[in-house]
Protein backbone atom coordinates (compact mmCIF):
# COMPACT_ATOMS: atom_id res chain seq x y z
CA UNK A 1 63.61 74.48 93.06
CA UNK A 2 62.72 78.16 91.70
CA UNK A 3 59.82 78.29 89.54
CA UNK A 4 61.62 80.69 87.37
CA UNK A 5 62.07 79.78 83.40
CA UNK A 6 64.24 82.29 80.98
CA UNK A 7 67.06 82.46 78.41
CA UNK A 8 70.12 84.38 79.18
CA UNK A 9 70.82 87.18 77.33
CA UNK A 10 73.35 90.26 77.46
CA UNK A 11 73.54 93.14 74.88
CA UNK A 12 76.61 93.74 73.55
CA UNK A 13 78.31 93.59 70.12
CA UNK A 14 81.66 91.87 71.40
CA UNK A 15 82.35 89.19 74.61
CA UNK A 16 84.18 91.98 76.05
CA UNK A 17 80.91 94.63 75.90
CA UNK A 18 78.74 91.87 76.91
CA UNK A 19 81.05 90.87 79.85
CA UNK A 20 81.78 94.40 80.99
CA UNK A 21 77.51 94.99 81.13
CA UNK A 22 77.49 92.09 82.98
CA UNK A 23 79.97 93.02 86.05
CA UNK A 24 79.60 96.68 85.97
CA UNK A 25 77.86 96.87 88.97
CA UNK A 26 80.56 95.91 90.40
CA UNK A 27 82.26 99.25 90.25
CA UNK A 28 79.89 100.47 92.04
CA UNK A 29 80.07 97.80 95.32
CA UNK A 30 83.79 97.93 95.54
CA UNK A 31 83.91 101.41 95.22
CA UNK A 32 81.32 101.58 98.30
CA UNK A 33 84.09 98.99 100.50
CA UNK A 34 87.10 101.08 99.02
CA UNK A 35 84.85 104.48 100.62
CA UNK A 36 84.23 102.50 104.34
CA UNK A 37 88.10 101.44 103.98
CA UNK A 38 89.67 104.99 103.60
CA UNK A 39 86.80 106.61 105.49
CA UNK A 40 85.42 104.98 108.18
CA UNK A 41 88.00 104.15 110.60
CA UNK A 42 89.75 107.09 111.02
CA UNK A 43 86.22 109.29 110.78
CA UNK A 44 85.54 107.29 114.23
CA UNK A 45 88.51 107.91 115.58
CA UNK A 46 88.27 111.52 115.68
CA UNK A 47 84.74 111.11 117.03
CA UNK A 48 86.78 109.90 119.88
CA UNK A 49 86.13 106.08 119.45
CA UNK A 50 89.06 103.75 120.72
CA UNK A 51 90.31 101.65 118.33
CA UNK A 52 88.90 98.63 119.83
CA UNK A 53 85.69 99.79 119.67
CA UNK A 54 86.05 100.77 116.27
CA UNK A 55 86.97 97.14 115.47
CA UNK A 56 83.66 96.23 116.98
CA UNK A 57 81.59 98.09 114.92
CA UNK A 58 83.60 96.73 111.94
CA UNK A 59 81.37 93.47 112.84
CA UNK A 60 78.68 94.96 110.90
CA UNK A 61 80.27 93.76 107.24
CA UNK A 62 80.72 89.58 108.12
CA UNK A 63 76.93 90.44 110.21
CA UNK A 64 75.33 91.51 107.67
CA UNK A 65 77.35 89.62 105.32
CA UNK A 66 75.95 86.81 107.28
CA UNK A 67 72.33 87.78 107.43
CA UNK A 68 71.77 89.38 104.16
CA UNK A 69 72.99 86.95 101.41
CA UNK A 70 71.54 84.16 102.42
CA UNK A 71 67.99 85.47 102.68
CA UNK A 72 68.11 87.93 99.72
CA UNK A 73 70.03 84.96 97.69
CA UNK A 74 67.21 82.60 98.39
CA UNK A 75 64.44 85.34 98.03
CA UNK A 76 65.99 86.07 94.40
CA UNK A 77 66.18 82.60 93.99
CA UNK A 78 62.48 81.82 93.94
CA UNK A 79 61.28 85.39 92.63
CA UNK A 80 59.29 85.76 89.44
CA UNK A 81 59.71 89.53 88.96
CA UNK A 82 58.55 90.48 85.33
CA UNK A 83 62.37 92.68 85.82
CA UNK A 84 63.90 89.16 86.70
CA UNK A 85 65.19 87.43 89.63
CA UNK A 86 68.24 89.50 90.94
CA UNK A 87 67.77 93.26 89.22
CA UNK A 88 64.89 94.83 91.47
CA UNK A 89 67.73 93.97 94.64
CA UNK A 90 70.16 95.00 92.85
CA UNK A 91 68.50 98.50 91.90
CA UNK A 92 66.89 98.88 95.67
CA UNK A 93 70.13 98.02 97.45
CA UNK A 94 71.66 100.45 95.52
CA UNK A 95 69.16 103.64 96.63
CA UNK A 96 69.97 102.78 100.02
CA UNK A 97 73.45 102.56 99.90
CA UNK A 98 73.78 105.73 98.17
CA UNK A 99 71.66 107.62 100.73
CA UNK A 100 73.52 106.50 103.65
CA UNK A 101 77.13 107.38 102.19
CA UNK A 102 75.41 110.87 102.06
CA UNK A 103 74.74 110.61 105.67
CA UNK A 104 78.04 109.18 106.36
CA UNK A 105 79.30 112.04 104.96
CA UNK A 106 77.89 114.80 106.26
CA UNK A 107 76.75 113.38 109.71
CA UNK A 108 78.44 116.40 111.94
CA UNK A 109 76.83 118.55 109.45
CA UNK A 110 73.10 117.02 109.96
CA UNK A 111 73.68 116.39 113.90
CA UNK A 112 74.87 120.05 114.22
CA UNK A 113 71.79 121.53 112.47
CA UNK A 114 69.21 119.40 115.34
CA UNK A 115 71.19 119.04 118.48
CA UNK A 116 73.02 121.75 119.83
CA UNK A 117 74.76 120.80 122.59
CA UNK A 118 78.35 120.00 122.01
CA UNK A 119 78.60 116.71 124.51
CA UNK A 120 74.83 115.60 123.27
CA UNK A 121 76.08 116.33 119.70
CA UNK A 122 78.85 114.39 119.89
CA UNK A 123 76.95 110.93 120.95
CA UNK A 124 74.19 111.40 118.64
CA UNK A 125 77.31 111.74 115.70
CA UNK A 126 78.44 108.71 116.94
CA UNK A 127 75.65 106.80 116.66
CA UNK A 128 74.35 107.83 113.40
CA UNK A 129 77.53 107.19 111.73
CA UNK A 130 77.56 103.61 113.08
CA UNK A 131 74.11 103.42 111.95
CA UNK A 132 75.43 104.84 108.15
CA UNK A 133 77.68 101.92 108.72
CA UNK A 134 75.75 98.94 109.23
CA UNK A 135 72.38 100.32 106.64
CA UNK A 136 75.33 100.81 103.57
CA UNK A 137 77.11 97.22 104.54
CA UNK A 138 73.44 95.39 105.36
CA UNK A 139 72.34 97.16 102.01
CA UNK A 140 75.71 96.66 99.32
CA UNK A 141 75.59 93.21 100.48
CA UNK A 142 72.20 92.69 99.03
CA UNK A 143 73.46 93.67 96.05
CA UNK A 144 76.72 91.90 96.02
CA UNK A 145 74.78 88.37 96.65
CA UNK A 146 72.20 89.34 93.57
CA UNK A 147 75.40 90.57 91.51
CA UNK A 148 77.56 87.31 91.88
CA UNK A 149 74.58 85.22 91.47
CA UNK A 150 73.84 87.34 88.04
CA UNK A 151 77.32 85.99 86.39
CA UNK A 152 76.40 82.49 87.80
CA UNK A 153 73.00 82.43 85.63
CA UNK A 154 73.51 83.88 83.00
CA UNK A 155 77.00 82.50 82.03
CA UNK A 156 78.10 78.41 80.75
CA UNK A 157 80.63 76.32 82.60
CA UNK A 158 83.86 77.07 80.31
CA UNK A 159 83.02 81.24 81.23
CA UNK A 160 82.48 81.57 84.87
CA UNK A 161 86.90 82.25 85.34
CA UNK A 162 86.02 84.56 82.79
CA UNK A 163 83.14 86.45 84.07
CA UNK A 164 85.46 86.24 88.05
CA UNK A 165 87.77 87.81 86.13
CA UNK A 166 85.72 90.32 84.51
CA UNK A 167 84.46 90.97 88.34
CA UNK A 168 88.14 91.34 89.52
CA UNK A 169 88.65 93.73 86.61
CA UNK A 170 85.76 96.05 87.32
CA UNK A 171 86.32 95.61 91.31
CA UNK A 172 89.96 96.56 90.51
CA UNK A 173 87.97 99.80 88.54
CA UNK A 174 86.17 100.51 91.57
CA UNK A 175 88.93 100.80 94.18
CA UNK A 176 90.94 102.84 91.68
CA UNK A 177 87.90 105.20 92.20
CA UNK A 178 87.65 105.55 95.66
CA UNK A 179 91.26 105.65 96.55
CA UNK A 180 92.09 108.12 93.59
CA UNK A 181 88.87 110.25 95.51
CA UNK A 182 90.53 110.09 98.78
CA UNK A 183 93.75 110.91 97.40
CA UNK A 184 92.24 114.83 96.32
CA UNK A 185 91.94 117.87 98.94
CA UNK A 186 88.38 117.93 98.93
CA UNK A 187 87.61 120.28 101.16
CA UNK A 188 90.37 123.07 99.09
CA UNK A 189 88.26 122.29 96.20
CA UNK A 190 84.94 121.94 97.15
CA UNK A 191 85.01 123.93 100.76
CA UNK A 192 84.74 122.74 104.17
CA UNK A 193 80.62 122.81 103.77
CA UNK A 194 80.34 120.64 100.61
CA UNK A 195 83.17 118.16 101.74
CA UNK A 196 83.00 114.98 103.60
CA UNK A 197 84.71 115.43 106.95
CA UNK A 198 87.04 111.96 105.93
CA UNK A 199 88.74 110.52 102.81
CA UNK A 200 90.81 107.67 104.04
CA UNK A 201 92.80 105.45 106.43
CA UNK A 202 96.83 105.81 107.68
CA UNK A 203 98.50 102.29 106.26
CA UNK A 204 98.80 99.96 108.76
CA UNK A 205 98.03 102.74 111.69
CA UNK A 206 101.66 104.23 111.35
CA UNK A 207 102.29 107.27 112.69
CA UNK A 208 101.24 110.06 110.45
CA UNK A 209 103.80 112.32 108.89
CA UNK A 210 104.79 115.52 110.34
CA UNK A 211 102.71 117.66 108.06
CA UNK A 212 99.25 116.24 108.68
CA UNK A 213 100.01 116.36 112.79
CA UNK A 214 100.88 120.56 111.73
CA UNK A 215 97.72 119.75 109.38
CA UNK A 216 94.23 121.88 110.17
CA UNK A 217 92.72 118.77 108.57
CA UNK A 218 94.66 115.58 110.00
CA UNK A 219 92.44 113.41 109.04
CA UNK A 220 92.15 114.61 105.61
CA UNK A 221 96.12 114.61 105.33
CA UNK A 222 96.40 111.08 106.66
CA UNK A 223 93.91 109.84 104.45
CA UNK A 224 95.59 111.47 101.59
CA UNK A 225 98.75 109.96 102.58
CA UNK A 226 97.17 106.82 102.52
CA UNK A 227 95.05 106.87 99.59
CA UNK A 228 98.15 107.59 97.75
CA UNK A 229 99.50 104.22 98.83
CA UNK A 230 96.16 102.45 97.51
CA UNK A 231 96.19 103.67 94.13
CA UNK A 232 99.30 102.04 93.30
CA UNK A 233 97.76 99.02 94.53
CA UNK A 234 94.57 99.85 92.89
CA UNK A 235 96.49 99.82 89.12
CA UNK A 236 98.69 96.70 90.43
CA UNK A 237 94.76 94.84 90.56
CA UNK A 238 93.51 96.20 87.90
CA UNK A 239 96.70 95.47 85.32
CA UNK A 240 96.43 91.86 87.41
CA UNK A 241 93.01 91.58 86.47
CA UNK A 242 93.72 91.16 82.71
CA UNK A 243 97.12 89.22 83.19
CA UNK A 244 96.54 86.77 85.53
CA UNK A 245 93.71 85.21 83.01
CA UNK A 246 95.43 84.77 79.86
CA UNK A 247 98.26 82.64 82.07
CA UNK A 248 95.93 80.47 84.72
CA UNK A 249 93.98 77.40 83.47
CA UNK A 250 90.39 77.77 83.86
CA UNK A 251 88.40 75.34 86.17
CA UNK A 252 87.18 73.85 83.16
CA UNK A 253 89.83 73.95 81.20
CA UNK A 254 89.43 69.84 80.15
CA UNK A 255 86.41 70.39 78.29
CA UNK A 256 86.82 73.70 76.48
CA UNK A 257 89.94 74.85 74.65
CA UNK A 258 89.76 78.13 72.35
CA UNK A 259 91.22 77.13 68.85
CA UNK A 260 94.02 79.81 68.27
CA UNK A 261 95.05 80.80 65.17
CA UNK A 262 97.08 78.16 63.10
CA UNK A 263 99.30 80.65 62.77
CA UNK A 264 100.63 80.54 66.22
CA UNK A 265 98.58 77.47 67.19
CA UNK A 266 102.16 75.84 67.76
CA UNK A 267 103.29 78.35 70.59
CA UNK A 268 100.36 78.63 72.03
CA UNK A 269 99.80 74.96 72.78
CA UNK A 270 103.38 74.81 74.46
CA UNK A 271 102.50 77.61 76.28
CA UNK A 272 99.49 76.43 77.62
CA UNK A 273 100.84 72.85 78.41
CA UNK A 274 103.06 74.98 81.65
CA UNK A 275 99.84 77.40 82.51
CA UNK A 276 99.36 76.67 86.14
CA UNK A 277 95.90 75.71 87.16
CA UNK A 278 93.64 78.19 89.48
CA UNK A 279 93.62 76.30 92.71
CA UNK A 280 97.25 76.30 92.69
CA UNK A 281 97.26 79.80 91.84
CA UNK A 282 95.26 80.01 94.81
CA UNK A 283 97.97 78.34 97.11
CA UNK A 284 100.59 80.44 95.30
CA UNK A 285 98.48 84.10 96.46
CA UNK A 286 98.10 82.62 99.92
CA UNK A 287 101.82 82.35 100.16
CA UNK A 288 102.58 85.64 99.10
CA UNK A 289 100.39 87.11 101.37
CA UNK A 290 101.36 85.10 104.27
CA UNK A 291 105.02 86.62 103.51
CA UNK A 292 104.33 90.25 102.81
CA UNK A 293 102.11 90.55 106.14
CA UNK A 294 104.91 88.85 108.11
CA UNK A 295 106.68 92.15 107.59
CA UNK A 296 104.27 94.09 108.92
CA UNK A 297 105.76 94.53 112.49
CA UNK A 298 109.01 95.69 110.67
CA UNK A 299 107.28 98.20 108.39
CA UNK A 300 108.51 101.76 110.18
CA UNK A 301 107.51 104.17 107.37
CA UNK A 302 105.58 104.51 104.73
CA UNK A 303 107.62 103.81 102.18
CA UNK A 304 108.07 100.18 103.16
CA UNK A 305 104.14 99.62 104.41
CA UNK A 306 103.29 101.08 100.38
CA UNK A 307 105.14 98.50 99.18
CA UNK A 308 104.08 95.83 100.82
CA UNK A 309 100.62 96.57 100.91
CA UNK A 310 101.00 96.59 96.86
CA UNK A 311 102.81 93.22 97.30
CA UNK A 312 98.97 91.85 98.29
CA UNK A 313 97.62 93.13 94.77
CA UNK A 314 97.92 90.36 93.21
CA UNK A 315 97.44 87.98 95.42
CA UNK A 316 93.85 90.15 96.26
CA UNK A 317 93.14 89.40 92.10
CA UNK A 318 93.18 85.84 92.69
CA UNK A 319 91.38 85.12 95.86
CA UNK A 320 88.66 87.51 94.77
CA UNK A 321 87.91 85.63 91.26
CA UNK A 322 89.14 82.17 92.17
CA UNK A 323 86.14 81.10 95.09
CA UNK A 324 83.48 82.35 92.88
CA UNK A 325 84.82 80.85 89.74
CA UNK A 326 85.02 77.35 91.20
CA UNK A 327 81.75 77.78 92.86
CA UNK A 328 80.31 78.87 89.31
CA UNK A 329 81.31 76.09 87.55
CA UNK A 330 79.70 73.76 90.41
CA UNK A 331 76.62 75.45 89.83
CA UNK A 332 76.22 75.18 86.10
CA UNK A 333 76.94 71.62 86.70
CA UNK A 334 74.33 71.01 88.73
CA UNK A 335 72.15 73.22 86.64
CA UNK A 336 72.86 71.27 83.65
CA UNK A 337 73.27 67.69 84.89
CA UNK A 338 76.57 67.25 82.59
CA UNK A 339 77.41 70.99 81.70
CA UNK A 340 75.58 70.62 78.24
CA UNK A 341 72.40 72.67 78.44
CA UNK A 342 74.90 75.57 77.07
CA UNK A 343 76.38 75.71 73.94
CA UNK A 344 79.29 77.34 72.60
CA UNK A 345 79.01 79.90 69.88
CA UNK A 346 82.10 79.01 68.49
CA UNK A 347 85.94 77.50 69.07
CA UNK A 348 87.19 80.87 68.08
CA UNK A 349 85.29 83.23 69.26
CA UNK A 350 82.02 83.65 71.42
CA UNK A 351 80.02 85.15 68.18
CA UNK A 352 79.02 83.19 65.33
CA UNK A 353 78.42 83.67 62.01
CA UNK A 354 75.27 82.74 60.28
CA UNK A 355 74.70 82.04 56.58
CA UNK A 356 74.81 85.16 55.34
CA UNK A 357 78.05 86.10 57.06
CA UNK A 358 76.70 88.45 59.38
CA UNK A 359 76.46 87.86 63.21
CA UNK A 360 73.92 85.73 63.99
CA UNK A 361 72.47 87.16 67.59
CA UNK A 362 74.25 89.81 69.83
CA UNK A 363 73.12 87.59 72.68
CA UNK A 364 76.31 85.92 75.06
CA UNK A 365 74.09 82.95 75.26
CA UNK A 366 71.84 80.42 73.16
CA UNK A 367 70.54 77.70 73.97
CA UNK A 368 71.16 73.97 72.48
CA UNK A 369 67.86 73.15 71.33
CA UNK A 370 68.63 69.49 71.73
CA UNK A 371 69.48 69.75 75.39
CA UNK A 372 67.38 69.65 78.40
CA UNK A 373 65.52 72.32 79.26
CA UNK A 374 65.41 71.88 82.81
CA UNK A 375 68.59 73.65 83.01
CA UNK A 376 66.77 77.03 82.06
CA UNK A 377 64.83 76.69 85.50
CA UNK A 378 67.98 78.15 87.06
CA UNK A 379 69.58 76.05 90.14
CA UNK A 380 69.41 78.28 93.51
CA UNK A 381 72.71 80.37 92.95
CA UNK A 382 72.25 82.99 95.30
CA UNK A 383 71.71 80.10 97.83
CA UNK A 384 75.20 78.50 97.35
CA UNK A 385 76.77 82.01 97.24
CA UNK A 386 74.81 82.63 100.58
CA UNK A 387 76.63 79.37 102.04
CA UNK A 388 79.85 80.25 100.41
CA UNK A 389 79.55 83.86 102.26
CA UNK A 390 78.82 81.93 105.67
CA UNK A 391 81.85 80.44 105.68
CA UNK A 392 83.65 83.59 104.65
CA UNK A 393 82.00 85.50 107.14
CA UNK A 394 83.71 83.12 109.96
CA UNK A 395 87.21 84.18 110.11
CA UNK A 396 86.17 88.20 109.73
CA UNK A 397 84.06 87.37 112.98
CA UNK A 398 87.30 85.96 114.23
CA UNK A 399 89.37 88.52 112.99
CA UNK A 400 87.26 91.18 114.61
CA UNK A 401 87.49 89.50 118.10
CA UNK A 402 91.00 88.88 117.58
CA UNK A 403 91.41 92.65 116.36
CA UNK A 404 89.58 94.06 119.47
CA UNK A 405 91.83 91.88 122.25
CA UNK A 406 94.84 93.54 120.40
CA UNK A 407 94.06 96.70 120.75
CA UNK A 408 92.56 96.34 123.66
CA UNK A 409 96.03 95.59 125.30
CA UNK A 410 98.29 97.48 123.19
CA UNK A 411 96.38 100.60 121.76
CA UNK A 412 93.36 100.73 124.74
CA UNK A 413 92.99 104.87 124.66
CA UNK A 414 91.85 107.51 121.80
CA UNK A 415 93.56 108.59 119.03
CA UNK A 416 96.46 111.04 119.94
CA UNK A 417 96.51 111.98 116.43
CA UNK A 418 92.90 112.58 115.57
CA UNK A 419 90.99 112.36 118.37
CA UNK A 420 92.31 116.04 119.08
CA UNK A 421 88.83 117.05 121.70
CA UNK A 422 89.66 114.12 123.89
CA UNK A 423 91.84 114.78 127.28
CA UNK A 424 95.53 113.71 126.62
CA UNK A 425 94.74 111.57 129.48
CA UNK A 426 92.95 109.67 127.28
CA UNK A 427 95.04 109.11 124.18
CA UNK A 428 97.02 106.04 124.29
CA UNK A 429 100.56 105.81 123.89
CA UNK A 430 102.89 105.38 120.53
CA UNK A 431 105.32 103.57 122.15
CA UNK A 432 105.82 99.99 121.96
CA UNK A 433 104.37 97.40 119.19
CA UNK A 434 101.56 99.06 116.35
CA UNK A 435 98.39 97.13 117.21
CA UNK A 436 97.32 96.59 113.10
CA UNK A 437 100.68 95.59 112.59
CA UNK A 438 100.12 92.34 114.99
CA UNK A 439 96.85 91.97 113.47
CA UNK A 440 98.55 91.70 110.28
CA UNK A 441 100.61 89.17 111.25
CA UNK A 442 98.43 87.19 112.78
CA UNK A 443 96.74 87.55 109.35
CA UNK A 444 99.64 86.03 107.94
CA UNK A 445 99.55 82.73 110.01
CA UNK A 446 95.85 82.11 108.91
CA UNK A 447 96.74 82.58 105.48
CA UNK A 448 99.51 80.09 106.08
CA UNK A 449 96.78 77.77 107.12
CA UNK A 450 94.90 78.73 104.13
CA UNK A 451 97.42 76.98 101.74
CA UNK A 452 97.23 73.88 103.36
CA UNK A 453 93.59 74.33 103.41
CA UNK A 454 93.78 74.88 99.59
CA UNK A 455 95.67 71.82 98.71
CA UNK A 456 93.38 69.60 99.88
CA UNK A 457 90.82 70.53 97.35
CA UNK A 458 92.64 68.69 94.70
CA UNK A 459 91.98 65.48 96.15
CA UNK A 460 88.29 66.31 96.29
């Protein structure tokens, strides 16, 4: 049990400030994935890295995934840091992550200036930029697991589908960032020097368009092609983000109901009698994914692969807010014996009014003084959210095996598109099935699996 002892408190004027301080940091870890999504793979493919090999060294996110939040969630767990249990990893992870996108970045540029020979230049670019890799994924996931365990402590039962959605909201923020940045001709407006040598990934591995194969910068124009793609999906999130709450039960939904206005009190009561519930929200964004990836070995141009990569938008929303929202509620349960160590401010609203009819405390939080205290002592979050990140870990360890046979048979050279200094003996062919495309599908079948998987937790 950690020996840390505390009362949760956000600034803020409004639940919306105080949420939004909350999961802001999670701008900045999404935007760090959205950067390794549009960057990284085709980056190492014009270092002249096969795709399969490339899939391997995608292992580093469930690794270190796998490695880091446990340990950092049970390090935070029993810390008593005067600056609190999960800020100083927070803070640190960040640092790091930020210094090795800058070597990401500019890796050619820093290789160039110490190694001068072309063929020894090229390994040693390799091999730093796997190494960017792995320090920014080993390093953001620190901060994820201290992040997500944040929310969990300092927020009651009847708010952890709100605070998941807050994350989905700000995560939605983030991607918006980094595709919108990969979207923009950096090097025309910041020259070839200041630029990074990457901005994104081609959608599903199609062909790129005519243009960016005439392109002096084909990986720039692919990734712009593609980044394109992911903004529309980035606003589909983010618009999802807010929706998606207001018409999904919360876990918790049998023991707190806001009191609406009497006005519409009425309506909203009927309204909220045909809300669906989260976990078979859940099942419902497994479906839809299993259908739109089905398509994926029928997607033959961009047009069709944009659409149905914004087809997974929402489905993304949910299964990014919904684990971590049942998970919370768990927690607080556990951390409160019967969820009543926290009490509300209010039916209406999370502020409430003191005697002289001004606000009575900008905190998010108080605590019921005739509760237990014991729930203040703070159950081992970042533990559980290690465990829970175990298990996701699994199938991206899968996935990346999986990923690596496929390409290994159907895609086994270089790049013919941007690994332009390899021998055309060595690209592979275009011809015959699109290697992500299978993966996608196969995708499809797990999460086919996944809603059967999902049912069963309402007999639990």
């Amino acid at each position: 049990m950690s020996p840390w002892l505390g009362q949760p408190s956000i600034k803020g004027s409004s639940e919306a400030s105080r949420m939004a301080l909350l999961t802001l940091s999670t701008i900045g870890i999404t935007f760090v994935w959205g950067v390794e999504q549009t960057y990284c793979t085709p980056y190492l493919l014009s270092l002249g890295l096969t795709k399969s090999k490339t899939s391997l060294v995608w292992i580093a996110g469930p690794l270190s995934g796998l490695i880091v939040q446990p340990i950092v969630g049970t390090i935070a767990d029993r810390s008593t840091s005067r600056w609190g249990r999960r800020r100083p990893f927070i803070l640190t992870g960040a640092i790091i992550s930020a210094l090795f996108l800058l070597l990401l970045g500019f890796t050619e540029d820093i290789v160039r200036f110490f190694v001068k020979d072309k063929e020894s230049a090229q390994h040693w670019t390799i091999s730093a930029a796997v190494l960017a890799i792995y320090a920014v994924d080993f390093s953001i996931n620190a901060v994820m697991s201290a992040a997500r365990s944040l929310v969990v402590d300092t927020l009651p039962t009847e708010k952890q589908q709100t605070g998941s959605a807050w994350g989905s909201r700000m995560s939605a923020i983030g991607h918006g960032i980094a595709f919108a940045t990969g979207a923009i001709d950096l090097p025309s407006l910041l020259g070839k020097s200041l630029a990074p040598h990457g901005l994104a990934r081609p959608i599903f591995g199609m062909t790129p368009p005519h243009n960016a194969k005439q392109s002096g910068d084909a990986l720039g124009e692919v990734g712009r092609v593609g980044s394109k793609a992911f903004i529309i999906y980035s606003l589909i999130t983010f618009f999802g983000s807010w929706f998606l709450p207001l018409v999904i039960k919360s876990p918790d939904d049998r023991n707190y109901t806001q009191r609406p206005p009497q006005s519409i009190s009425g309506i909203v009561e009927k309204f909220n009698k045909y809300k669906p519930d989260l976990l078979t929200a859940w099942m419902c964004a497994h479906a839809t994914f299993a259908a739109a990836m089905l398509f994926a070995p029928f997607a033959k141009s961009f047009t069709s692969a944009t659409v149905l990569v914004c087809i997974c938008g929402l489905p993304w929303n949910i299964a990014s807010w919904a684990p971590h929202a049942f998970l919370g509620v768990e927690v607080n349960k556990l951390n409160s014996g019967e969820g009543g160590s926290y009490r509300r401010l209010s039916d209406a609203s999370i502020e409430m009014a003191d005697t002289n009819g001004g606000l009575s405390n900008t905190s998010l939080l108080h605590d019921d003084p005739h509760a237990t205290k014991s729930g203040f002592a703070g159950e081992p979050s970042g533990v559980y959210f290690g465990i829970l990140n175990i298990y996701t870990t699994i199938p991206q360890f899968i996935g990346t095996i999986i990923s690596t046979i496929v390409f290994s048979i159907l895609e086994p050279g270089k790049s013919p598109e941007l690994a332009h200094g390899a021998h055309p003996d060595e690209h592979h062919s275009t011809d015959g099935p699109n290697g992500v495309a299978v993966c996608l599908f196969i995708g499809a079948l797990s999460a086919i699996a996944a809603v059967f998987a999902t049912r069963k937790l309402k007999f639990m």
